[in-house]
PDB file of N, CA and C in Angstrom:
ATOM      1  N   UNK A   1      -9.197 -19.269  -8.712  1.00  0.00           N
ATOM      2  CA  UNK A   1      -8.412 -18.056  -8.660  1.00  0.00           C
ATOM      3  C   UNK A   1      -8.710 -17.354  -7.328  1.00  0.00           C
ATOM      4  N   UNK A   2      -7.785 -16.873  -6.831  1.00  0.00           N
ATOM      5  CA  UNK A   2      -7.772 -16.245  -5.172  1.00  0.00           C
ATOM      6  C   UNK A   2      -7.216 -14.393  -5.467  1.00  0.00           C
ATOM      7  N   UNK A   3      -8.047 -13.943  -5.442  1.00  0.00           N
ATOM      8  CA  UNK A   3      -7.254 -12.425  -5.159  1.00  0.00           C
ATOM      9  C   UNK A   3      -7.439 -11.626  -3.834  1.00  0.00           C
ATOM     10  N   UNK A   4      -6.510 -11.349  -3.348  1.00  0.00           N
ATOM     11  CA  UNK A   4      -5.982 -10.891  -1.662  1.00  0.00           C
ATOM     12  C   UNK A   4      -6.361  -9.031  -2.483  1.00  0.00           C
ATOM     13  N   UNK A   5      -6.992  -8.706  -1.562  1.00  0.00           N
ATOM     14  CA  UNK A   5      -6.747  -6.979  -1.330  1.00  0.00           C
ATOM     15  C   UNK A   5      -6.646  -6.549  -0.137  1.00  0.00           C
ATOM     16  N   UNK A   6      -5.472  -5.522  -0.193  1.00  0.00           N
ATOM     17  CA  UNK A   6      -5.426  -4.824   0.955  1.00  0.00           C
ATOM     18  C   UNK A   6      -5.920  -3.377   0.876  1.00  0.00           C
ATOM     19  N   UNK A   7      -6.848  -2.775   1.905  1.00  0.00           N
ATOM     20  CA  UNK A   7      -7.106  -1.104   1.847  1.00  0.00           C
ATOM     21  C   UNK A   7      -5.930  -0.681   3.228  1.00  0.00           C
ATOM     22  N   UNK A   8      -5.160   0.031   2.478  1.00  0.00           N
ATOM     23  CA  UNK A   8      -4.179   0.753   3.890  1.00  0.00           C
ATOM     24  C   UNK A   8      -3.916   2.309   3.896  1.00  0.00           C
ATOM     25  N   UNK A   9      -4.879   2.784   4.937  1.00  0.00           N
ATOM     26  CA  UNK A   9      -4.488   4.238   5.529  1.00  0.00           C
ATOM     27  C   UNK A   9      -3.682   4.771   5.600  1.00  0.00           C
ATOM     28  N   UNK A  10      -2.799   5.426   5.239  1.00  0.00           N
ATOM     29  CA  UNK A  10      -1.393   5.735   5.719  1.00  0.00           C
ATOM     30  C   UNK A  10      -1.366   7.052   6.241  1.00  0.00           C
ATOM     31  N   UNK A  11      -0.474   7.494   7.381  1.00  0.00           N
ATOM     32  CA  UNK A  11      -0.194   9.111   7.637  1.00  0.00           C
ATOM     33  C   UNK A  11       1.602   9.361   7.035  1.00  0.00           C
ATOM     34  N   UNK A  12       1.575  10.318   6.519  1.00  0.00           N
ATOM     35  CA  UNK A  12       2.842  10.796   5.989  1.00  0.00           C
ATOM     36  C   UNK A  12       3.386  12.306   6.676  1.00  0.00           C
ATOM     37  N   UNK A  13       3.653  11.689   8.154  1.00  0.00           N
ATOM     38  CA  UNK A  13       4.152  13.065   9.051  1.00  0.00           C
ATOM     39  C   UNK A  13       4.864  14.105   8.507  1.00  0.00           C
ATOM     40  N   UNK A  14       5.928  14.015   7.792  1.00  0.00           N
ATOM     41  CA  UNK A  14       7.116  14.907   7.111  1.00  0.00           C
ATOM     42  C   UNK A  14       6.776  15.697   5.924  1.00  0.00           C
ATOM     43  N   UNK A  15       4.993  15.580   5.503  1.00  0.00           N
ATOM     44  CA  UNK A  15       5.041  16.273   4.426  1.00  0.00           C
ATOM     45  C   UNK A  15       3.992  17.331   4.381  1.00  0.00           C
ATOM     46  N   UNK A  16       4.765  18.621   3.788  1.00  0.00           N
ATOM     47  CA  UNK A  16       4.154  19.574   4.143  1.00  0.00           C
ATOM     48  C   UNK A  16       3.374  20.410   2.683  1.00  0.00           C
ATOM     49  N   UNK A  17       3.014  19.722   1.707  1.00  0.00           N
ATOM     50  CA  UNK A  17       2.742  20.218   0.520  1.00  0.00           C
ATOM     51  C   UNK A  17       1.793  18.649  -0.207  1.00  0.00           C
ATOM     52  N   UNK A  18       1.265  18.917  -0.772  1.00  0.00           N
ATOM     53  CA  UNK A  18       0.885  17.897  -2.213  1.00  0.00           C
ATOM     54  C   UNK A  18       1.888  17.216  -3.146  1.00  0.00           C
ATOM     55  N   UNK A  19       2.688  18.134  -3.095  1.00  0.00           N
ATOM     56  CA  UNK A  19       4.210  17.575  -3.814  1.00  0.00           C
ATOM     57  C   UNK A  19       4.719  16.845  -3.402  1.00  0.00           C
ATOM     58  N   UNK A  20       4.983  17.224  -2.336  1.00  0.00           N
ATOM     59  CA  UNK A  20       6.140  16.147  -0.971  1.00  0.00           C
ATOM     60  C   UNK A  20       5.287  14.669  -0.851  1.00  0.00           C
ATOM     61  N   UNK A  21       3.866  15.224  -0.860  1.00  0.00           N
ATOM     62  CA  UNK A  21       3.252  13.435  -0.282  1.00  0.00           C
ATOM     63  C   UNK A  21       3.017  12.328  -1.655  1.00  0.00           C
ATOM     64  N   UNK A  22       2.602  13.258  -2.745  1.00  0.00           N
ATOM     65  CA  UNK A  22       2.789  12.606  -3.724  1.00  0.00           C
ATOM     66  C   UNK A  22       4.116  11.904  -4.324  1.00  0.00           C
ATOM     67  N   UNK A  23       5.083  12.688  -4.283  1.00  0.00           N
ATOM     68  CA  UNK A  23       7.051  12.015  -4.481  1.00  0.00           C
ATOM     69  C   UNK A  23       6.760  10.991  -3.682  1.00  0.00           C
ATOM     70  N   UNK A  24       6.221  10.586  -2.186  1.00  0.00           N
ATOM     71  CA  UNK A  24       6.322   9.375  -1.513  1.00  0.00           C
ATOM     72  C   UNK A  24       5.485   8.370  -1.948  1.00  0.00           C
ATOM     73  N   UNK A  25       4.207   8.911  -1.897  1.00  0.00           N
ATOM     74  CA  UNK A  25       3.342   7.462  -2.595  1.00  0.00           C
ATOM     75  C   UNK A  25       3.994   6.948  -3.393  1.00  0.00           C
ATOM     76  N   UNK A  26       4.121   8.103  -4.673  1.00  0.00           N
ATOM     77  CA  UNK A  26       4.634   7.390  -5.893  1.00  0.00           C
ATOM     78  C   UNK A  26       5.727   6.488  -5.613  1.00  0.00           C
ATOM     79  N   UNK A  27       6.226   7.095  -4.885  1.00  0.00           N
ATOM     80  CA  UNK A  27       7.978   6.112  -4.774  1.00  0.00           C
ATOM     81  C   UNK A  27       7.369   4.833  -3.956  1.00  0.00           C
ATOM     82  N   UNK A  28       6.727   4.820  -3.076  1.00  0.00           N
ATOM     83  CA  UNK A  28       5.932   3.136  -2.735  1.00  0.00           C
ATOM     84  C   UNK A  28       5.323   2.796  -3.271  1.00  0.00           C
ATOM     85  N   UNK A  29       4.727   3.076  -3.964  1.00  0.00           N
ATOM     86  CA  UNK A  29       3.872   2.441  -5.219  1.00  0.00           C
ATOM     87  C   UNK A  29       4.298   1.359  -5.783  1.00  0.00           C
ATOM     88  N   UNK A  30       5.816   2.682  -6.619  1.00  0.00           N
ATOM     89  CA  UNK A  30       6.943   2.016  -7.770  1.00  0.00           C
ATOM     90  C   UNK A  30       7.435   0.856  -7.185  1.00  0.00           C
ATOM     91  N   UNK A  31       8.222   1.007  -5.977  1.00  0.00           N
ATOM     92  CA  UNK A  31       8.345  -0.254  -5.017  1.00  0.00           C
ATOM     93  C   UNK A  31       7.699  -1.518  -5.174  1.00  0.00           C
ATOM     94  N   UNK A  32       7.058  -1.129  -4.512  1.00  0.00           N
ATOM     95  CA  UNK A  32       5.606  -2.201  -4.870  1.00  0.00           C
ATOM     96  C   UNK A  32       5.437  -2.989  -5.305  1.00  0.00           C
ATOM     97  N   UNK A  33       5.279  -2.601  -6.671  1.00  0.00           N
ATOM     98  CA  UNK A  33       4.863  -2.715  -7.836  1.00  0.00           C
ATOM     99  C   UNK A  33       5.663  -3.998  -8.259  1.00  0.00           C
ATOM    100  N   UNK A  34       7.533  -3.587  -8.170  1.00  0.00           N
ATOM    101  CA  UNK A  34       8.583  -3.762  -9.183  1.00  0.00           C
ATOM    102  C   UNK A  34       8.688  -5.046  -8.051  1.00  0.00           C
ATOM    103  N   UNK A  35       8.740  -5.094  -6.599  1.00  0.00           N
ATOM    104  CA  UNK A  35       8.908  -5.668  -5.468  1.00  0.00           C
ATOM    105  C   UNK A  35       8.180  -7.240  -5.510  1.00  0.00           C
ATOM    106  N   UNK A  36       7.030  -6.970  -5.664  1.00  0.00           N
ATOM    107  CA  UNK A  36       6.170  -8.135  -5.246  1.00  0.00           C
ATOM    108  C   UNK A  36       5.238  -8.460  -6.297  1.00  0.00           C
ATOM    109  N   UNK A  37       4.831  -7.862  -7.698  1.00  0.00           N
ATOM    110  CA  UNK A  37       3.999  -7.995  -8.536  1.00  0.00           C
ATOM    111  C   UNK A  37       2.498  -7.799  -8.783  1.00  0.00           C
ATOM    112  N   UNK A  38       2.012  -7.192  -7.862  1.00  0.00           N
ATOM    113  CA  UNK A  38       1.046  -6.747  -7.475  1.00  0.00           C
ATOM    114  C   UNK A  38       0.546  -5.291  -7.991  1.00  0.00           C
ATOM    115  N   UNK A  39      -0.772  -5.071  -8.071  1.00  0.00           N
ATOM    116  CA  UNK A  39      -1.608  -3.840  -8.633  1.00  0.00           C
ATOM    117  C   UNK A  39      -1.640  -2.752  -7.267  1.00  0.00           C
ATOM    118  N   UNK A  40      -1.211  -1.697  -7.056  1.00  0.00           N
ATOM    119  CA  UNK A  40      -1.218  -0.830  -6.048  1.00  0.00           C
ATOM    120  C   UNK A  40      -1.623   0.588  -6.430  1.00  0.00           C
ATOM    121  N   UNK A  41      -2.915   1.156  -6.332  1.00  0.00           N
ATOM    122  CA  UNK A  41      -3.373   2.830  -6.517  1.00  0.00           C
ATOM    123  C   UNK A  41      -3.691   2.964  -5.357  1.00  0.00           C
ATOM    124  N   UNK A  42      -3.630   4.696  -5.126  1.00  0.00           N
ATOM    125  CA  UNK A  42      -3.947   5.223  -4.329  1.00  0.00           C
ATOM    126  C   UNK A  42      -5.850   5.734  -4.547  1.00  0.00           C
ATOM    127  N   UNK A  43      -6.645   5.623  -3.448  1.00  0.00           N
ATOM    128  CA  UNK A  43      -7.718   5.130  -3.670  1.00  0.00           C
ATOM    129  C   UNK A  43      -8.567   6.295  -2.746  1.00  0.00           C
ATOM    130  N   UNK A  44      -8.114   6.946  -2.303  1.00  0.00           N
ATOM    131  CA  UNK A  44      -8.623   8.235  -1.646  1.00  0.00           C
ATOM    132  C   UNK A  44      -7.944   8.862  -0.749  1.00  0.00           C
ATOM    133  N   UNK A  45      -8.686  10.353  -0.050  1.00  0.00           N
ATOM    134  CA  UNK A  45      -7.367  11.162   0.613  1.00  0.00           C
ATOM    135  C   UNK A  45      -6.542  11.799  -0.843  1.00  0.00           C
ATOM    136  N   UNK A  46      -6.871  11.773  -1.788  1.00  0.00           N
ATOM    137  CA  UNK A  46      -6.005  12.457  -2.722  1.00  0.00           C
ATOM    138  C   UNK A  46      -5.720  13.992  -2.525  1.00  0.00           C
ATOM    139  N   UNK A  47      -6.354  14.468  -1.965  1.00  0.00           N
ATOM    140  CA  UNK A  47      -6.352  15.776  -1.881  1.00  0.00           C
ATOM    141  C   UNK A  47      -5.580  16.424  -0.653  1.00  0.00           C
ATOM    142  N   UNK A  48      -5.743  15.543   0.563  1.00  0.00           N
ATOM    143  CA  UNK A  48      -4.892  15.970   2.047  1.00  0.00           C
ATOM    144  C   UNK A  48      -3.019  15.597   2.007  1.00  0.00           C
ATOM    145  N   UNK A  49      -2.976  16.628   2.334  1.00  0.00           N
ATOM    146  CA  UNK A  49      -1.203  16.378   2.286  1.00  0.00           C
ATOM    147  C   UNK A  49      -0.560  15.248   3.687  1.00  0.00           C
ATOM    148  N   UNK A  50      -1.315  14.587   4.704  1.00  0.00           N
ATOM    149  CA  UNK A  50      -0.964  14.199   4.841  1.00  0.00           C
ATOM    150  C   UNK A  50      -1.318  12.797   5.598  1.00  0.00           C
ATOM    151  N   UNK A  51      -2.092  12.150   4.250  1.00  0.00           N
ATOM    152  CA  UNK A  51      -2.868  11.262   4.637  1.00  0.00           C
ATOM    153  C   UNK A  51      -2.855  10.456   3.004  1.00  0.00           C
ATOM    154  N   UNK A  52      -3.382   9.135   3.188  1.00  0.00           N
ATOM    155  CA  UNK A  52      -3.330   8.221   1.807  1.00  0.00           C
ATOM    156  C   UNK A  52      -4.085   7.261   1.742  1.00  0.00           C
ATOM    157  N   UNK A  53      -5.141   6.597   1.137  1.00  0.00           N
ATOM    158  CA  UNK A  53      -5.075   5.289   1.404  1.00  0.00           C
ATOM    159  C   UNK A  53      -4.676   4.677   0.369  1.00  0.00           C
ATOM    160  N   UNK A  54      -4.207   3.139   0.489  1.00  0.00           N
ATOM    161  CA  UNK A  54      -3.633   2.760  -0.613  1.00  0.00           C
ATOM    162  C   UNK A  54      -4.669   0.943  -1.020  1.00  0.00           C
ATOM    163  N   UNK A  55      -4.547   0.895  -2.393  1.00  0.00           N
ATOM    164  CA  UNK A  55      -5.487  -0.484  -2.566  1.00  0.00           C
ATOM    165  C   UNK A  55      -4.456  -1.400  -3.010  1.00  0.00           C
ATOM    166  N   UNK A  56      -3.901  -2.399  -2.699  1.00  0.00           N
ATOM    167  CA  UNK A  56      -3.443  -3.681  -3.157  1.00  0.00           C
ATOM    168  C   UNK A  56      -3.923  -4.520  -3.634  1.00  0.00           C
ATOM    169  N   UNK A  57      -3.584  -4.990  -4.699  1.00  0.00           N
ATOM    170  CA  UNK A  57      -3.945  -6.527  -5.344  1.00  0.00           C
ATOM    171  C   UNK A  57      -3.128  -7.486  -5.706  1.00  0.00           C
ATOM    172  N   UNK A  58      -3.424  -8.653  -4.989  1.00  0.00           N
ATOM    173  CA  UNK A  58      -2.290  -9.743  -5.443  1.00  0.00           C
ATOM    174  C   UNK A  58      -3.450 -11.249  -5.590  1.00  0.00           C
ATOM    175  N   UNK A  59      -3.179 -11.902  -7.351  1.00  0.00           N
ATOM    176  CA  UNK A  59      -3.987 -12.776  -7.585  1.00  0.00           C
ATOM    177  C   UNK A  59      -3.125 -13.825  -7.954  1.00  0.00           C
ATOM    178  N   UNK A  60      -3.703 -15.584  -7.213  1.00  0.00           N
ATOM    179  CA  UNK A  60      -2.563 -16.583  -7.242  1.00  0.00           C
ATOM    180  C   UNK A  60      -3.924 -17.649  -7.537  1.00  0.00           C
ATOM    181  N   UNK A  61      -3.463 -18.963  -7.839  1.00  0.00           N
ATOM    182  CA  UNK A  61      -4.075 -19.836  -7.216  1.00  0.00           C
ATOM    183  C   UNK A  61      -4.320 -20.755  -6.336  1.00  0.00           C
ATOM    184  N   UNK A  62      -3.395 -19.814  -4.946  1.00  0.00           N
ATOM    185  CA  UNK A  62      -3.354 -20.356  -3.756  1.00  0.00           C
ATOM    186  C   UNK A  62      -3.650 -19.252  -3.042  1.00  0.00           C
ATOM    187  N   UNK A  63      -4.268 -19.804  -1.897  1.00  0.00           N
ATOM    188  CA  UNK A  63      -4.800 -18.649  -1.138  1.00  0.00           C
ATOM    189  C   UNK A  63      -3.294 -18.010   0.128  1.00  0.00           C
ATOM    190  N   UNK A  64      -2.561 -19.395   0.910  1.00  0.00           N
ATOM    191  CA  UNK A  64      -1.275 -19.346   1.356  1.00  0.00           C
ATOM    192  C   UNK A  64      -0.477 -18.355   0.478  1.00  0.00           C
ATOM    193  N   UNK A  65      -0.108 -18.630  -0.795  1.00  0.00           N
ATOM    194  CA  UNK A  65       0.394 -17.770  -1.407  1.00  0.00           C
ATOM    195  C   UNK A  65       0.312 -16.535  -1.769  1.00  0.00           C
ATOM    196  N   UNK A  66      -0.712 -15.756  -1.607  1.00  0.00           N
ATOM    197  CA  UNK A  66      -1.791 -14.669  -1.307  1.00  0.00           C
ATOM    198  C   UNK A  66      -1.209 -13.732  -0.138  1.00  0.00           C
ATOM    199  N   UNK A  67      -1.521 -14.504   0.751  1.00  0.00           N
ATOM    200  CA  UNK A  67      -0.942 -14.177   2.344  1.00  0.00           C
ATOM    201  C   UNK A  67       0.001 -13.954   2.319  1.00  0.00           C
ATOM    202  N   UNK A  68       1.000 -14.991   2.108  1.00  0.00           N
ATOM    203  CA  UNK A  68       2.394 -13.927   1.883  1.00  0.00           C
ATOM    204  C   UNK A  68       2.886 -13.392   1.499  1.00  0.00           C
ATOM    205  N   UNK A  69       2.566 -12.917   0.097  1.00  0.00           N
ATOM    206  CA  UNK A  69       2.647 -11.747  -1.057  1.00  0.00           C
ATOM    207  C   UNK A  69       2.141 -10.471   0.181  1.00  0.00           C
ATOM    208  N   UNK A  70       0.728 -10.581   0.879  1.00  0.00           N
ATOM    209  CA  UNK A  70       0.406  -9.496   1.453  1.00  0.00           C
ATOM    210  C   UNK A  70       0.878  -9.394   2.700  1.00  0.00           C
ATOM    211  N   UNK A  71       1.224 -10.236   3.531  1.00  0.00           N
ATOM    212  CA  UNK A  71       2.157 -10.172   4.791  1.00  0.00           C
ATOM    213  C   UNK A  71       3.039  -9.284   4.243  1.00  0.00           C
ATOM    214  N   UNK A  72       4.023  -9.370   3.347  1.00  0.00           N
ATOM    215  CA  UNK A  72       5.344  -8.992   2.706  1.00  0.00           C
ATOM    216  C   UNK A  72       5.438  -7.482   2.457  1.00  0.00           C
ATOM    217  N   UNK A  73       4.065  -7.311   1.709  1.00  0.00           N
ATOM    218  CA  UNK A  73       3.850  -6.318   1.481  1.00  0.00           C
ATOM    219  C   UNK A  73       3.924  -5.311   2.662  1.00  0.00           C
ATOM    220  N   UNK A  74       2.703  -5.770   3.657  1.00  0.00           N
ATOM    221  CA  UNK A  74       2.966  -5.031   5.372  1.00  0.00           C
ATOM    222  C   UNK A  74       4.090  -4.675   5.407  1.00  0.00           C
ATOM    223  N   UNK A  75       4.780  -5.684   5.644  1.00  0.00           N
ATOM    224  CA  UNK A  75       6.056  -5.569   6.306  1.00  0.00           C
ATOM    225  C   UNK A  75       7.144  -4.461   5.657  1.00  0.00           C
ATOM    226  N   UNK A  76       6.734  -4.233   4.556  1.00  0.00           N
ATOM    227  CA  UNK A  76       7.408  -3.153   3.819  1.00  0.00           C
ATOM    228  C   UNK A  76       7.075  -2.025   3.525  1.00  0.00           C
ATOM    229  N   UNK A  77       5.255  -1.842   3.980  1.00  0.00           N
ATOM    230  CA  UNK A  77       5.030  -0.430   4.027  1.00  0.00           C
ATOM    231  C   UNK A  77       5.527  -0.134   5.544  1.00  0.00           C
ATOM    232  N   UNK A  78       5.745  -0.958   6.605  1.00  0.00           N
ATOM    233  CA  UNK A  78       6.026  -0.931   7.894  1.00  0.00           C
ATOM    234  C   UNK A  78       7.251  -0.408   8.095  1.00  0.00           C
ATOM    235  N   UNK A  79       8.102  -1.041   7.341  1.00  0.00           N
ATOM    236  CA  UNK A  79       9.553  -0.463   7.223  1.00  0.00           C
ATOM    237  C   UNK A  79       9.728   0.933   6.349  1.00  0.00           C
ATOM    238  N   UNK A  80       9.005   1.506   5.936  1.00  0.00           N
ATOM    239  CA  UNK A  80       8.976   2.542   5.839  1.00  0.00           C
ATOM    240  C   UNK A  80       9.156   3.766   5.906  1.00  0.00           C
ATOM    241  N   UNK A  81      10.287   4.352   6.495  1.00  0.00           N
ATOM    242  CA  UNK A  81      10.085   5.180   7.412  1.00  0.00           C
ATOM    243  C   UNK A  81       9.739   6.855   6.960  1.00  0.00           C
ATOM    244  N   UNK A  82       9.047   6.859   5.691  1.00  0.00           N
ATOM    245  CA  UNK A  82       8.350   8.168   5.162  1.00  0.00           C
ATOM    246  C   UNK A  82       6.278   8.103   5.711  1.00  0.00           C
ATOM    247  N   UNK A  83       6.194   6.746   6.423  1.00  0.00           N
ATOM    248  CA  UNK A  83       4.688   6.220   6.476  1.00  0.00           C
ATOM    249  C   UNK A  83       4.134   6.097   7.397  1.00  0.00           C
ATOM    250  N   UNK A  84       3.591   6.196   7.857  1.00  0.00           N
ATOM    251  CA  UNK A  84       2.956   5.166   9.171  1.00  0.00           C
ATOM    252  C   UNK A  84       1.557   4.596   8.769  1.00  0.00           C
ATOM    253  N   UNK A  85       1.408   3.382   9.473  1.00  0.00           N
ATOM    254  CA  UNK A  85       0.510   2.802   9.235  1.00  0.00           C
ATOM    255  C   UNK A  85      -0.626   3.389  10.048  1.00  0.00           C
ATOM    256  N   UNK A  86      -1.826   3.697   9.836  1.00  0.00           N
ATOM    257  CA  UNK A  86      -3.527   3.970  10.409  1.00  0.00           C
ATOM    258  C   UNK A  86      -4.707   2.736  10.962  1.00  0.00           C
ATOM    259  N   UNK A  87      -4.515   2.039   9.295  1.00  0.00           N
ATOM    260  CA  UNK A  87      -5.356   1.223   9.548  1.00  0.00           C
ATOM    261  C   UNK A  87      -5.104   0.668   8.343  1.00  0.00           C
ATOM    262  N   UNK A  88      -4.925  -1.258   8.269  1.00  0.00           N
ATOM    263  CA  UNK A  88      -5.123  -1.717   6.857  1.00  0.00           C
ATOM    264  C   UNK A  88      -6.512  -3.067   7.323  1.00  0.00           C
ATOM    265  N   UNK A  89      -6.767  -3.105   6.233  1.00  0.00           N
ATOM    266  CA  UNK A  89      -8.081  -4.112   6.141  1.00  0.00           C
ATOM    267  C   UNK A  89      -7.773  -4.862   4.463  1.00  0.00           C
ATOM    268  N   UNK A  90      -7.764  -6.238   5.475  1.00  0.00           N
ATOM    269  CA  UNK A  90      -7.358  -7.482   4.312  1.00  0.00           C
ATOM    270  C   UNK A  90      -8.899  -8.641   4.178  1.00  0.00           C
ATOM    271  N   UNK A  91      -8.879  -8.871   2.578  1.00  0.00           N
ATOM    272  CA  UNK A  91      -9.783  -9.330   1.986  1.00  0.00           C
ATOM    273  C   UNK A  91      -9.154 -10.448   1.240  1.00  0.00           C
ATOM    274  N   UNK A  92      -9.990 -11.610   0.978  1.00  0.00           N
ATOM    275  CA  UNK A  92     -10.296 -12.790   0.148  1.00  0.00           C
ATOM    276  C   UNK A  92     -11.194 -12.979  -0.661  1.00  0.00           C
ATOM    277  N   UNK A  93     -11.066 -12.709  -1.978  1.00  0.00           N
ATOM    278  CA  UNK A  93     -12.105 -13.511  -2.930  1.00  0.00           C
ATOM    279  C   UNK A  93     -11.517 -14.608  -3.501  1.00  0.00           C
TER     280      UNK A  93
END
């Protein structure tokens, strides 16, 4: 069994409340979630309006297959345009 995690930083320029940044996570989350099949919480920064980090999990029994579940994923918090990326850091067990 192979599980890929991603930790990703995010800045959320446009939001000016707790409300506003939370409606966005949540809505990438849901994405996410429904998108690629994968486990996605927000994992700290809960409290700053405009900041996030987010935890991914995607478990296969290929490690290739892993990778591109989480490539995919990138590529769609990338396209984003409520997000910007900070910093993500990708793992293998």
């Amino acid at each position: 069994m192979i599980v890929g995690v991603l930790d990703i930083e995010l800045y959320i320029p446009n939001s000016n409340s707790l409300k506003t940044k939370r409606f966005a996570i949540k809505s990438l989350k849901d994405r996410l979630k429904y998108r690629f099949n994968i486990a996605v919480a927000e994992t700290d920064h809960t409290d700053k309006w405009q900041r996030s980090t987010l935890g991914v999990a995607a478990v296969s029994n290929d490690t290739k297959h892993v990778g591109n579940i989480l490539d995919n994923v990138m590529k769609h918090i990338y396209s984003d345009y409520r997000v910007e990326v900070i910093r993500s850091t990708r793992i293998f067990y």
